[in-house]
N, C-alpha and C. Protein backbone atom coordinates (compact mmCIF):
# COMPACT_ATOMS: atom_id res chain seq x y z
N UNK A 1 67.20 87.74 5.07
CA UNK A 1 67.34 89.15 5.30
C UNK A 1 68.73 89.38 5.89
N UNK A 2 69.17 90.64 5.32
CA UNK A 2 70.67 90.67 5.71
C UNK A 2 70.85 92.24 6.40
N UNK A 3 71.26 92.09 7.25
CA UNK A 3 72.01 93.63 8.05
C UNK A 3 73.19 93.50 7.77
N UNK A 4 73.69 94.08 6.46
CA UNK A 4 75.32 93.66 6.51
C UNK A 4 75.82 95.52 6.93
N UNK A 5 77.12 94.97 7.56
CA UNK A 5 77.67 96.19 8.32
C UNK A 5 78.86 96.37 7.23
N UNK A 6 78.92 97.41 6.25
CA UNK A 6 80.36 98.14 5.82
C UNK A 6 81.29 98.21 6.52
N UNK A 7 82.70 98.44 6.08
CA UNK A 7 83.56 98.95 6.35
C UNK A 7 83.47 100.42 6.98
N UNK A 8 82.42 101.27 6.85
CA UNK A 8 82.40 102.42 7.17
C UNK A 8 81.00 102.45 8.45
N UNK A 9 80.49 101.21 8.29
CA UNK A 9 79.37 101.41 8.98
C UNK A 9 79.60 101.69 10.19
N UNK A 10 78.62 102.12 10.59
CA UNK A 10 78.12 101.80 12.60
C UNK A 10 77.92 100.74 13.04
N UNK A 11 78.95 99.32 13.38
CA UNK A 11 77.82 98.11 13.69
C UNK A 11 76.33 98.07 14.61
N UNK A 12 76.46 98.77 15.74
CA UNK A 12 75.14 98.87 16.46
C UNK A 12 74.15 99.62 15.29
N UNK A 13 74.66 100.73 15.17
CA UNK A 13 73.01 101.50 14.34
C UNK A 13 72.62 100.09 13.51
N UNK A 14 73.55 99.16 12.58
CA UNK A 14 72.94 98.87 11.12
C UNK A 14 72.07 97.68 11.99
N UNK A 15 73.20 96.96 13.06
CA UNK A 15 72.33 95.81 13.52
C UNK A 15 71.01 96.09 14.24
N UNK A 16 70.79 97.18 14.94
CA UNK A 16 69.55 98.02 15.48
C UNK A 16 68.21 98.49 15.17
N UNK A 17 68.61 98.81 13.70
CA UNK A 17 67.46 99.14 12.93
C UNK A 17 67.22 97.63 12.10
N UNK A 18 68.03 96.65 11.56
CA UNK A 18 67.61 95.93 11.49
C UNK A 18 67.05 94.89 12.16
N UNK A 19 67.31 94.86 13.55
CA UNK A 19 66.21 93.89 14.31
C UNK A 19 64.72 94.91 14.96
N UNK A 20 65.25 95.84 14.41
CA UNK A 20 63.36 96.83 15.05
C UNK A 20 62.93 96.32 14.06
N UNK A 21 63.33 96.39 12.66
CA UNK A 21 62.41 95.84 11.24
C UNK A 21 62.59 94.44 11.07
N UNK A 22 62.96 93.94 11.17
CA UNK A 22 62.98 92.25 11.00
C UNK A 22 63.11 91.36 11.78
N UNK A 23 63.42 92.02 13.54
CA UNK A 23 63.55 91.07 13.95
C UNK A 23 63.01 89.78 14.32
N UNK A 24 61.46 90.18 14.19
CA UNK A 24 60.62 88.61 13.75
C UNK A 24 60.90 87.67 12.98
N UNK A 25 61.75 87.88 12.01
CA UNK A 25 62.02 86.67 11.68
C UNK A 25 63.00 85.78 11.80
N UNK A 26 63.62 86.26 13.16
CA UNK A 26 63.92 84.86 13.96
C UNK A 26 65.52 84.99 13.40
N UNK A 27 65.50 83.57 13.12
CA UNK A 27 66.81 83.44 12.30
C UNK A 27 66.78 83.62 11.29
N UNK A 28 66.03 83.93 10.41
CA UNK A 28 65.31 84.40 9.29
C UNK A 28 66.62 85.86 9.02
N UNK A 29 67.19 86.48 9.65
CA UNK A 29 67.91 87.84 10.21
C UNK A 29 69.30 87.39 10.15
N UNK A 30 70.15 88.02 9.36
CA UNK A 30 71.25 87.75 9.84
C UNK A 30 71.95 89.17 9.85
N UNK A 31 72.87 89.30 10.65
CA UNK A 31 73.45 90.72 10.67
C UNK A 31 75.34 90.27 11.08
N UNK A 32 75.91 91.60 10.02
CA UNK A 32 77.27 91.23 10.52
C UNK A 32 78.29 91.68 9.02
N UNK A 33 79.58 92.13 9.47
CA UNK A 33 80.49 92.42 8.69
C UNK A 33 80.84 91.56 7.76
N UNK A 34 81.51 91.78 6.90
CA UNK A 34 82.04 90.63 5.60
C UNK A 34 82.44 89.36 5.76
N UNK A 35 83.33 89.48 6.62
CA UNK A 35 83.96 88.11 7.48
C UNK A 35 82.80 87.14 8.02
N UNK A 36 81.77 88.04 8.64
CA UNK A 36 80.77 87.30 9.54
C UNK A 36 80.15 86.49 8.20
N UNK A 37 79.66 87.02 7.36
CA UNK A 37 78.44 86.97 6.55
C UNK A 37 79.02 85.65 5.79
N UNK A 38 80.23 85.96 4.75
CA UNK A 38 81.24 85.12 4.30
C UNK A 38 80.69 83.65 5.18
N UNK A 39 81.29 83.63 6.38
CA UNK A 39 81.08 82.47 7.20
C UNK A 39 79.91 81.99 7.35
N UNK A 40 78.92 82.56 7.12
CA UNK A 40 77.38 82.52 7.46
C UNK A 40 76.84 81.64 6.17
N UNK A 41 77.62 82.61 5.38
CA UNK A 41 76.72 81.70 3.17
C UNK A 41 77.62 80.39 3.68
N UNK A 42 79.09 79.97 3.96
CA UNK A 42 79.64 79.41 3.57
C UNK A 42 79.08 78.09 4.61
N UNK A 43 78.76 78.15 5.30
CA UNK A 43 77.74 76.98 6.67
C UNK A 43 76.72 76.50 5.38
N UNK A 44 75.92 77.58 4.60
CA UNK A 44 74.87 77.20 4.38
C UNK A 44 75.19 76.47 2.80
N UNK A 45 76.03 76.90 2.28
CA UNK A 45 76.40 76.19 1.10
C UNK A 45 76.76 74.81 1.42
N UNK A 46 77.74 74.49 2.65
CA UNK A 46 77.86 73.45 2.94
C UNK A 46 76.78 72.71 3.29
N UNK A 47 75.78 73.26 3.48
CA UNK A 47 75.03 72.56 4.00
C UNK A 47 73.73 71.94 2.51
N UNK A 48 74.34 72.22 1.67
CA UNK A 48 73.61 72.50 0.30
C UNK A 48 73.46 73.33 -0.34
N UNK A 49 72.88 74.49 -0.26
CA UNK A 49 72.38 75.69 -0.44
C UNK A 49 73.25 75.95 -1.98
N UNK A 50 72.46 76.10 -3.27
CA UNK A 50 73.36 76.25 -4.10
C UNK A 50 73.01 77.80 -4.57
N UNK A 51 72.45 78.37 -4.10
CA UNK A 51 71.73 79.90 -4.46
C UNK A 51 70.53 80.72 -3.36
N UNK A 52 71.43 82.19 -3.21
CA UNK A 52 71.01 82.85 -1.97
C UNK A 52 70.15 84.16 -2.50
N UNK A 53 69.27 84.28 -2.19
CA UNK A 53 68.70 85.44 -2.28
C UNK A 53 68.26 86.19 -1.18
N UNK A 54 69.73 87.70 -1.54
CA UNK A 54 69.52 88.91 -0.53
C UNK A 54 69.09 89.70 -0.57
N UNK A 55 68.02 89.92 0.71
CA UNK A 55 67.44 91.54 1.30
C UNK A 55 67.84 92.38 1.77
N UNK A 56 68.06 93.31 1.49
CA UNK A 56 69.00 93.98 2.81
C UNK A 56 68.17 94.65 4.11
N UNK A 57 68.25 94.06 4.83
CA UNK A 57 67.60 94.91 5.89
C UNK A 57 67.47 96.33 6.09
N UNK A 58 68.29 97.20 6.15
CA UNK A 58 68.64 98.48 6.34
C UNK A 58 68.26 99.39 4.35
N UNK A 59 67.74 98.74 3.43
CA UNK A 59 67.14 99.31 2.51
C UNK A 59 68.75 99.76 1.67
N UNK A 60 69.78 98.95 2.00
CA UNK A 60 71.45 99.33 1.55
C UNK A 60 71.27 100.49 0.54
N UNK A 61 72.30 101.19 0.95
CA UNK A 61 72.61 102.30 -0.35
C UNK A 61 73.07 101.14 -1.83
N UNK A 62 73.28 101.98 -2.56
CA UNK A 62 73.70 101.15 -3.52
C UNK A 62 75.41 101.21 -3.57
N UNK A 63 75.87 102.29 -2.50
CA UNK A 63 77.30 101.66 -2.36
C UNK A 63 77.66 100.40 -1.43
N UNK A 64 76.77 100.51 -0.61
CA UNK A 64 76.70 99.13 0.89
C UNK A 64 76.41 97.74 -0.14
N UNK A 65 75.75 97.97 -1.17
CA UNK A 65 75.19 96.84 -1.91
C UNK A 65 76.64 96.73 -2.86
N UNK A 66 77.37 97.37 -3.39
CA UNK A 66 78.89 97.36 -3.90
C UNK A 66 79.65 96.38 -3.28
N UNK A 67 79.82 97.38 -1.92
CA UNK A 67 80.53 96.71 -1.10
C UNK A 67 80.63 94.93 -0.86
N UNK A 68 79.24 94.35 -0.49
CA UNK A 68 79.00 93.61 -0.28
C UNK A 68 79.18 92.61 -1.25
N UNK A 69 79.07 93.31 -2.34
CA UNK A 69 79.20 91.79 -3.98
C UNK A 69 80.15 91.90 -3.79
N UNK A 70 81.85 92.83 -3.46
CA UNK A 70 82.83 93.00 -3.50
C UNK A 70 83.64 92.31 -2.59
N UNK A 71 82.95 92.34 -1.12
CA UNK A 71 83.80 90.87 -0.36
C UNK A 71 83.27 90.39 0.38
N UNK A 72 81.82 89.85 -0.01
CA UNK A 72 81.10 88.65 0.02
C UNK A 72 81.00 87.96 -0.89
N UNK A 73 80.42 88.28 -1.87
CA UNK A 73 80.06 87.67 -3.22
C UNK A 73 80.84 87.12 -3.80
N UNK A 74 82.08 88.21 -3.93
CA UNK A 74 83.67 87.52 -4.65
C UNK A 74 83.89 85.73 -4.12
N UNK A 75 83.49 85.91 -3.15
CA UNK A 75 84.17 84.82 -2.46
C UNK A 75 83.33 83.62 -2.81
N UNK A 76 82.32 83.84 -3.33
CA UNK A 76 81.99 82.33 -3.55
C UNK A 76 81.78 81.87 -5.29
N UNK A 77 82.67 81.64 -5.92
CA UNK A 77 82.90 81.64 -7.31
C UNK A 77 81.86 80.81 -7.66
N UNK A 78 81.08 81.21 -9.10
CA UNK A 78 80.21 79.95 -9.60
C UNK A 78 80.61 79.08 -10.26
């Protein structure tokens, strides 16, 4: 599950509402701007991980979901 924060976002609101709704699952939750997230896949690829499947916590617009293939996604070439 992902709280990813836009460029335009609020970081508190997006990370906020996503731990009232998900925060049970622990580490299960990750929340955080492009840079953060980037760093976050890139731990877990190293760590194996050859394919991620994202939720968005906050129900993303479909521009937040843009955003996110745009400089997260870019970054990890197949």
């Amino acid at each position: 599950m992902v709280g990813f924060i836009g460029q335009s976002a609020d970081a508190d609101a997006v990370t906020d509402k996503s731990w009232r709704r998900w925060g049970h699952l622990g580490p299960g939750l990750v929340c955080g701007r492009a840079d953060d997230l980037i760093k976050y896949f890139s731990r877990l690829r190293d760590q194996g991980a050859q394919r991620f499947y994202v939720w968005f916590a906050d129900f993303a617009a479909p521009e937040s979901i843009a955003e996110f293939g745009e400089s997260v996604i870019a970054e990890f070439p197949r």
